[in-house]
Protein backbone atom coordinates (compact mmCIF):
# COMPACT_ATOMS: atom_id res chain seq x y z
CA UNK A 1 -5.17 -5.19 -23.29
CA UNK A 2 -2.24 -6.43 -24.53
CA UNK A 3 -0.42 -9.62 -23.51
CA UNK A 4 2.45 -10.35 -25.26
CA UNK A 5 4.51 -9.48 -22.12
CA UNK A 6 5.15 -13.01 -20.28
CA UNK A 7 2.60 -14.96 -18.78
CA UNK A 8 3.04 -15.62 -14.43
CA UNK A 9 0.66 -15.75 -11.95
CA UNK A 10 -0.84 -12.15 -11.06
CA UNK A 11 -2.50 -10.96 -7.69
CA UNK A 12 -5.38 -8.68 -7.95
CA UNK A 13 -5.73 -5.34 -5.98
CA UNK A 14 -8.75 -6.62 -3.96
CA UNK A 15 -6.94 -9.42 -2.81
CA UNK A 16 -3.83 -7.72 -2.29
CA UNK A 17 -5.61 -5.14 -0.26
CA UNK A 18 -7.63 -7.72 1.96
CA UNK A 19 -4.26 -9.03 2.93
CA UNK A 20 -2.42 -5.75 4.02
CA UNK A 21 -1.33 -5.42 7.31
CA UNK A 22 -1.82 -9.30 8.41
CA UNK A 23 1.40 -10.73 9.92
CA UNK A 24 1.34 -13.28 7.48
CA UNK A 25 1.16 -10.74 4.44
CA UNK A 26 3.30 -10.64 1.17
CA UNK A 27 6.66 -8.86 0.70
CA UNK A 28 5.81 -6.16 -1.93
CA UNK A 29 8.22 -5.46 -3.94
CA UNK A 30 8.20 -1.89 -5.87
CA UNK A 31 10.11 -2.91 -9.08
CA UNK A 32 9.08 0.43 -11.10
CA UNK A 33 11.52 1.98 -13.46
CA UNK A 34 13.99 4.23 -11.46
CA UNK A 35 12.42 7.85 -13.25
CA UNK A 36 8.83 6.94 -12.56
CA UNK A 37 9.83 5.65 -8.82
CA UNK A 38 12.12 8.65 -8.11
CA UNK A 39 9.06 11.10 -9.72
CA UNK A 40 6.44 9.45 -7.10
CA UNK A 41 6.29 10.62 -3.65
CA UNK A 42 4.04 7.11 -3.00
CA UNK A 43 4.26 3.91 -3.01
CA UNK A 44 2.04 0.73 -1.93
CA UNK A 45 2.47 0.51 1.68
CA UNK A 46 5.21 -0.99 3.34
CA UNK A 47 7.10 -1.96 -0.33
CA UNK A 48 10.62 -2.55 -0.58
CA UNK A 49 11.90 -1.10 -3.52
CA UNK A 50 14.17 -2.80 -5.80
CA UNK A 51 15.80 -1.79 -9.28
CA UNK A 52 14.06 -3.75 -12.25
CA UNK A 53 18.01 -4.67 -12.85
CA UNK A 54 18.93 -5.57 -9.33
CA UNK A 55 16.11 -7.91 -8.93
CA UNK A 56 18.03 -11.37 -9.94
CA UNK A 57 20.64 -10.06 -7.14
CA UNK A 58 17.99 -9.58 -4.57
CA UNK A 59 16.50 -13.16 -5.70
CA UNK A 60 20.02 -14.72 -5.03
CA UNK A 61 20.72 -12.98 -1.77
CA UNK A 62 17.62 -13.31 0.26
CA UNK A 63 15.62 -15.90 1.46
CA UNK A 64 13.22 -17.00 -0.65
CA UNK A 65 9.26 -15.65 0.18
CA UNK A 66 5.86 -15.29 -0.85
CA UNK A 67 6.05 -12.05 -2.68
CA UNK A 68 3.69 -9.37 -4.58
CA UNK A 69 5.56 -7.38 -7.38
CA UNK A 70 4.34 -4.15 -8.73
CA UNK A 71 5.56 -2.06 -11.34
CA UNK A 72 3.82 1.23 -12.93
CA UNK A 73 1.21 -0.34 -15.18
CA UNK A 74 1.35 -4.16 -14.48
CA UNK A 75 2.78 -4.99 -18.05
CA UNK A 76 6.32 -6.52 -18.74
CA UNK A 77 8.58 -5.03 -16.20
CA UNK A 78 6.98 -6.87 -13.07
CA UNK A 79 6.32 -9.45 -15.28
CA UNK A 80 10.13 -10.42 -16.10
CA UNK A 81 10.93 -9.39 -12.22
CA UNK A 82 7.91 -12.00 -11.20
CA UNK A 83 9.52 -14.83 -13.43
CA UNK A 84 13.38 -14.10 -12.66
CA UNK A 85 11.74 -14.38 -8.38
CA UNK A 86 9.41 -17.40 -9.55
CA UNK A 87 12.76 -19.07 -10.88
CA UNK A 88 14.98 -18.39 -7.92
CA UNK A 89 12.84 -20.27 -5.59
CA UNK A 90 10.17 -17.29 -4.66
CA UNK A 91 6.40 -17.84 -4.42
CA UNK A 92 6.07 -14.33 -6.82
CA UNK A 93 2.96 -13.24 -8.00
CA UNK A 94 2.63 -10.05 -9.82
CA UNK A 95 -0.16 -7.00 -9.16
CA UNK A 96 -2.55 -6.66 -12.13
CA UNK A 97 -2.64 -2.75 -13.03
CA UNK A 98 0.39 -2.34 -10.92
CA UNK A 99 1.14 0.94 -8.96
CA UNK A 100 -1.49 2.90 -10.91
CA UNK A 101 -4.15 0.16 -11.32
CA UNK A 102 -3.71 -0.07 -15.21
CA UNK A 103 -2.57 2.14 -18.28
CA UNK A 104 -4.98 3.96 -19.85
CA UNK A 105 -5.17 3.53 -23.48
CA UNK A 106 -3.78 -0.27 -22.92
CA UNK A 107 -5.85 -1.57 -20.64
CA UNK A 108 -9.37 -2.10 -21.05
CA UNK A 109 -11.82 0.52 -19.38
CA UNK A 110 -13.56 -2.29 -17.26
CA UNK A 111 -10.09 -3.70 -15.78
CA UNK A 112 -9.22 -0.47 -15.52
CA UNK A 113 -12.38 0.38 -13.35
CA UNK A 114 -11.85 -2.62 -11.23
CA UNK A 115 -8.35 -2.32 -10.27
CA UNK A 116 -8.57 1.12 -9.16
CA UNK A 117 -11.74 0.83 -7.45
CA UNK A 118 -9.83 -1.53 -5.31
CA UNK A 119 -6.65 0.33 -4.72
CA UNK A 120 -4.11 -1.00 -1.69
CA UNK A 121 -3.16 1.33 0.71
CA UNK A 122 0.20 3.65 -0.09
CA UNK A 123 1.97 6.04 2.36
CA UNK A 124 3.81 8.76 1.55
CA UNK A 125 7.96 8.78 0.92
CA UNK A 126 9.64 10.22 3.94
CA UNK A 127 13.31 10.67 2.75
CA UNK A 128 13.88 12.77 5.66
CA UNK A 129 13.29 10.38 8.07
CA UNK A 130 14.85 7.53 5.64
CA UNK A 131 11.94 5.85 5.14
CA UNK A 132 11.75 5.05 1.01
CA UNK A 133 11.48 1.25 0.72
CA UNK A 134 14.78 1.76 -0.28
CA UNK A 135 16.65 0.72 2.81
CA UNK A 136 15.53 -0.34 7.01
CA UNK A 137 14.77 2.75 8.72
CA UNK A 138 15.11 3.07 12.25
CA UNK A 139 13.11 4.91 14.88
CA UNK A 140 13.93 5.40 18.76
CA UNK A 141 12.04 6.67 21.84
CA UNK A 142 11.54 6.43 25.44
CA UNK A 143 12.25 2.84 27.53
CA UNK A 144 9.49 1.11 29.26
CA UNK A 145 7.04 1.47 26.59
CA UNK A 146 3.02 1.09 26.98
CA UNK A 147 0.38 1.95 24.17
CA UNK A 148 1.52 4.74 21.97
CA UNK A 149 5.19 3.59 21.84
CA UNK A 150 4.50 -0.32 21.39
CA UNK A 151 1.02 1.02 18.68
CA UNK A 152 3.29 3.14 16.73
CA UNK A 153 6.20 0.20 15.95
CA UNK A 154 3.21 -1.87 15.11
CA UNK A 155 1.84 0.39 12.71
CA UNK A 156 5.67 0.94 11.02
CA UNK A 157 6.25 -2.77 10.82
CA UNK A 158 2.71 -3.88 9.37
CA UNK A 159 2.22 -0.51 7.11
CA UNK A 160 5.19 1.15 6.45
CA UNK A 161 8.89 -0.70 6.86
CA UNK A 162 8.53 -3.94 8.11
CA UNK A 163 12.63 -3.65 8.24
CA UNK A 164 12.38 -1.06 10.38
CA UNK A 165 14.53 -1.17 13.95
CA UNK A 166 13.16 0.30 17.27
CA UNK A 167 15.37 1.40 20.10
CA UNK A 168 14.44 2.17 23.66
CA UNK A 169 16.14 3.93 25.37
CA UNK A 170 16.66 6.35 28.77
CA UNK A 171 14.56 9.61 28.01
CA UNK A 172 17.63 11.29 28.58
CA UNK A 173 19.14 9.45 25.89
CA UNK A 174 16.84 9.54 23.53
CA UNK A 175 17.87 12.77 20.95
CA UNK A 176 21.92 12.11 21.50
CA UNK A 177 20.98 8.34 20.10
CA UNK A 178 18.71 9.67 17.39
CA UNK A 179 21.69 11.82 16.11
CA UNK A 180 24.31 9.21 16.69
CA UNK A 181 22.42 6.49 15.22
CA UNK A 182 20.61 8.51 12.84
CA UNK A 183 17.17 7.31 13.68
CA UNK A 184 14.02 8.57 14.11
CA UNK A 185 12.53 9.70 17.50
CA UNK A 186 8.71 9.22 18.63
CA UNK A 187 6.73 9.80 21.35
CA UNK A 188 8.93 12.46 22.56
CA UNK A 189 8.52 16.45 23.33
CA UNK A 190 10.65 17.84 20.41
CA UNK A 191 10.54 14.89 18.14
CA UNK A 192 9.15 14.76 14.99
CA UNK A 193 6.53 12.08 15.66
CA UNK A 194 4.97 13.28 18.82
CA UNK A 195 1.77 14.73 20.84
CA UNK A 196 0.25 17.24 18.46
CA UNK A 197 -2.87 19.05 20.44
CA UNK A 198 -5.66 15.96 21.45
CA UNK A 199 -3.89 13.59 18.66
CA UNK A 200 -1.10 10.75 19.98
CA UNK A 201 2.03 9.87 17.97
CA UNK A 202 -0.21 7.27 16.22
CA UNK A 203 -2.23 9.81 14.91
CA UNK A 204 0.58 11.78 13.80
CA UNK A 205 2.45 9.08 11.96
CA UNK A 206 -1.06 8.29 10.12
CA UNK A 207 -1.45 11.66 8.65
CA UNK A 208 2.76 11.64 8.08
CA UNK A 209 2.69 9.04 5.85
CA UNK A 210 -1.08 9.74 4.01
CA UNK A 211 -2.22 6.30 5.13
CA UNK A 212 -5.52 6.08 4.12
CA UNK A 213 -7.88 3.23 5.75
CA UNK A 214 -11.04 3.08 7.26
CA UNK A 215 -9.98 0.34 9.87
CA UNK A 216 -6.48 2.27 10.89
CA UNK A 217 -8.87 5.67 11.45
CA UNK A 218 -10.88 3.30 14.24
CA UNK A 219 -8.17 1.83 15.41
CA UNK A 220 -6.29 5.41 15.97
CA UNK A 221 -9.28 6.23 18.01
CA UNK A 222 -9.27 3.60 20.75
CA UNK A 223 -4.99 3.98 20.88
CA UNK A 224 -5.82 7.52 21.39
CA UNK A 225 -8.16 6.81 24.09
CA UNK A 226 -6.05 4.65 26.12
CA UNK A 227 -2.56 6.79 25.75
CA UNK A 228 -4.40 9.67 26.47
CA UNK A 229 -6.68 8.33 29.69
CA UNK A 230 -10.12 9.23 27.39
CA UNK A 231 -11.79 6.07 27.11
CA UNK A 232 -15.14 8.29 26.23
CA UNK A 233 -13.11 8.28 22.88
CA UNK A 234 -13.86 4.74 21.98
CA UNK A 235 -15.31 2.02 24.31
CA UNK A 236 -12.29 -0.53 23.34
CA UNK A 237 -9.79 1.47 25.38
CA UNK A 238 -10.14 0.99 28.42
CA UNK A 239 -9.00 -2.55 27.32
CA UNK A 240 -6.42 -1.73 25.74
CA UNK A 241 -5.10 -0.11 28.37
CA UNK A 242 -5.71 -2.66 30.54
CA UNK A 243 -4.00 -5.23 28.54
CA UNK A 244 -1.23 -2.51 28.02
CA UNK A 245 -0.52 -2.58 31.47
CA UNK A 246 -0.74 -6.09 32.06
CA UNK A 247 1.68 -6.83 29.30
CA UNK A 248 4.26 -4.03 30.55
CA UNK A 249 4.58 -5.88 33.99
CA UNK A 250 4.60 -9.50 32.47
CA UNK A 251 8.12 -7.95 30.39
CA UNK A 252 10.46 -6.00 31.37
CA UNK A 253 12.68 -6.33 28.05
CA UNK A 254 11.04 -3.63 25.90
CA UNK A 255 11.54 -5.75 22.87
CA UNK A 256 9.50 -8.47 24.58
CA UNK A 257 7.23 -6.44 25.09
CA UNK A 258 6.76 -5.22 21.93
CA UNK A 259 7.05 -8.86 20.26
CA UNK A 260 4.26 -9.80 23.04
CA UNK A 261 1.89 -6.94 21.88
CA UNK A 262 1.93 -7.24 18.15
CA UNK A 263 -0.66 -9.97 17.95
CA UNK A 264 -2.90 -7.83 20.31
CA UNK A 265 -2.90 -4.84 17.55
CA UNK A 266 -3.16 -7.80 14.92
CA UNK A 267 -6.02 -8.46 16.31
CA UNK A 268 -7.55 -5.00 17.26
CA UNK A 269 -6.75 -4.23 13.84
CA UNK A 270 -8.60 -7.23 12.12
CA UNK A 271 -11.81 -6.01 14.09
CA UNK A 272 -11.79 -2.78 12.73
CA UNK A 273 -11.63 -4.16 9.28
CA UNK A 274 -14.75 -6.39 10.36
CA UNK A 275 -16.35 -3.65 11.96
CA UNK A 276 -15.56 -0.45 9.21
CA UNK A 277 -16.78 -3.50 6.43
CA UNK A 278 -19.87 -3.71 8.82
CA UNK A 279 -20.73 0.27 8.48
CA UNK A 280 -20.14 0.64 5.13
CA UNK A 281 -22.31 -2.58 4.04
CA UNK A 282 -25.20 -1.50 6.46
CA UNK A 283 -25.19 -4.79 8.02
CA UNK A 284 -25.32 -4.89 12.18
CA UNK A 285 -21.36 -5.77 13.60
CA UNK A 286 -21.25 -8.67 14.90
CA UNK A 287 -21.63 -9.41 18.84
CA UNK A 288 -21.67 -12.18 21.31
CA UNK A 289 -24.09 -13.24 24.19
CA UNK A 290 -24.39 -16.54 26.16
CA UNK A 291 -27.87 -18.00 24.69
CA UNK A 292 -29.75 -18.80 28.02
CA UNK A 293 -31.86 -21.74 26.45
CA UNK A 294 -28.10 -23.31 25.24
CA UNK A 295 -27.38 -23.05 29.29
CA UNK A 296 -30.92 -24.59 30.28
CA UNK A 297 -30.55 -27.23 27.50
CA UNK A 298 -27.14 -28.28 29.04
């Protein structure tokens, strides 16, 4: 491989990947050449994308963050974005292998293995819908929100545009405000992220974007059993619509609402990592019983 392209510290896909859709996760920053970027309908999920030559700019302007930088191969061009960050205040690291997990030919075979074999999660471009990592989108549905219209926002903020705006509003109001605002309506008869047969809007907006992930798959399943009243689907959702419910009557600000639930998918999420980890390793999931000798002991 060669390194003659300036040294900074680099991130690895594996860790990159085991760090996805945490609250506390990196910015990613999609710093490819504009031909290659505008050529890919993909990108690592929920990047912002930013011009190799608008990067000091963007360094200047925002507030500084702990930050993953990816370019196509991994060489020089997130290298020089990852110093210009790294000198502007930014905790920058840059993604060995970078969107395509290494350059043939370049690279060696054995890197080459690794970082692909260890790929983060990408969605799909939307451009429709305005959702690029080039600028916030912004999505709008129904008021008074309860599993599918609080699951999908969490799923657009941790995996797809963590920029994005949501708007509730009246049902009545909801396509006039799409087309005024230009946003994006969900959850809605008509709407392009909707109902489609047995599958929920979270479904829906999972196969939209082509996000791939053993952990989101499990996770669709108990949403779709509790916004859909089947909790045969998956044994979790009866919970979750019970904490649903609970939550919708402790706020009646949609936005709290939402804010109050996001730690709830966090953590539904973060068991189905645990738990799809669990399958593929053939090791038993973990569970939890009161020991009665601990109780007699006492």
């Amino acid at each position: 491989m060669d390194t003659s392209f300036i040294s900074v510290p680099r991130t690895t896909p594996k860790e990159l990947a085991a760090r996805m859709g945490r609250a506390d996760a990196p910015l990613l920053l999609d710093v490819r050449r504009e031909g290659k970027f505008a050529a890919s309908q993909q990108l690592i999920a929920g990047a912002w994308r930013c011009a190799p030559e608008d990067v000091a700019t963007l360094a200047s302007t925002e507030s500084a963050r702990e930050v993953v930088v990816y370019c196509l191969y991994g060489h020089d061009v997130s290298a020089n974005a990852t110093a210009a960050l790294r000198a502007a205040g930014w905790d920058a690291h840059a993604l060995v292998g970078g969107f395509e997990g290494g350059e043939d030919g370049v690279d060696t075979a054995q890197n080459i293995a690794e970082w692909r074999a260890h790929r983060p999660i990408t969605m799909r471009k939307r451009p429709a819908w305005g959702v690029t990592g080039e600028q916030p989108s912004r999505w709008i549905t129904r008021d008074r929100p309860k599993i599918d219209r609080i699951a999908c926002p969490w799923l657009i903020r941790r995996f797809i545009d963590a920029r994005a705006e949501f708007l509730y509003v009246p049902t009545a109001r909801v396509f006039s405000e799409a087309a005024r605002l230009q946003a994006v309506a969900y959850d809605m008869p008509g709407a392009p992220v909707s109902h489609e047969g047995q599958r929920c809007s979270f479904d829906v907006l999972l196969e939209a974007f082509e996000l791939r992930d053993a952990a989101l798959t499990r996770l669709a399943r108990i949403v779709r059993g509790a916004d859909t009243d089947r909790h045969g689907i998956a044994p979790e959702s009866a919970g979750l619509m019970a904490l649903s419910l609970g939550l919708s009557r402790l706020h009646v600000d949609d936005h709290a609402m939402l804010n109050a639930a996001m730690p709830l998918y966090d953590a539904l999420y973060a068991w189905c990592q645990s738990s799809a980890t669990a399958v593929w390793q053939g090791s038993p999931t973990e569970t939890h019983n009161w020991p009665p000798t601990l109780a007699g002991a006492a």
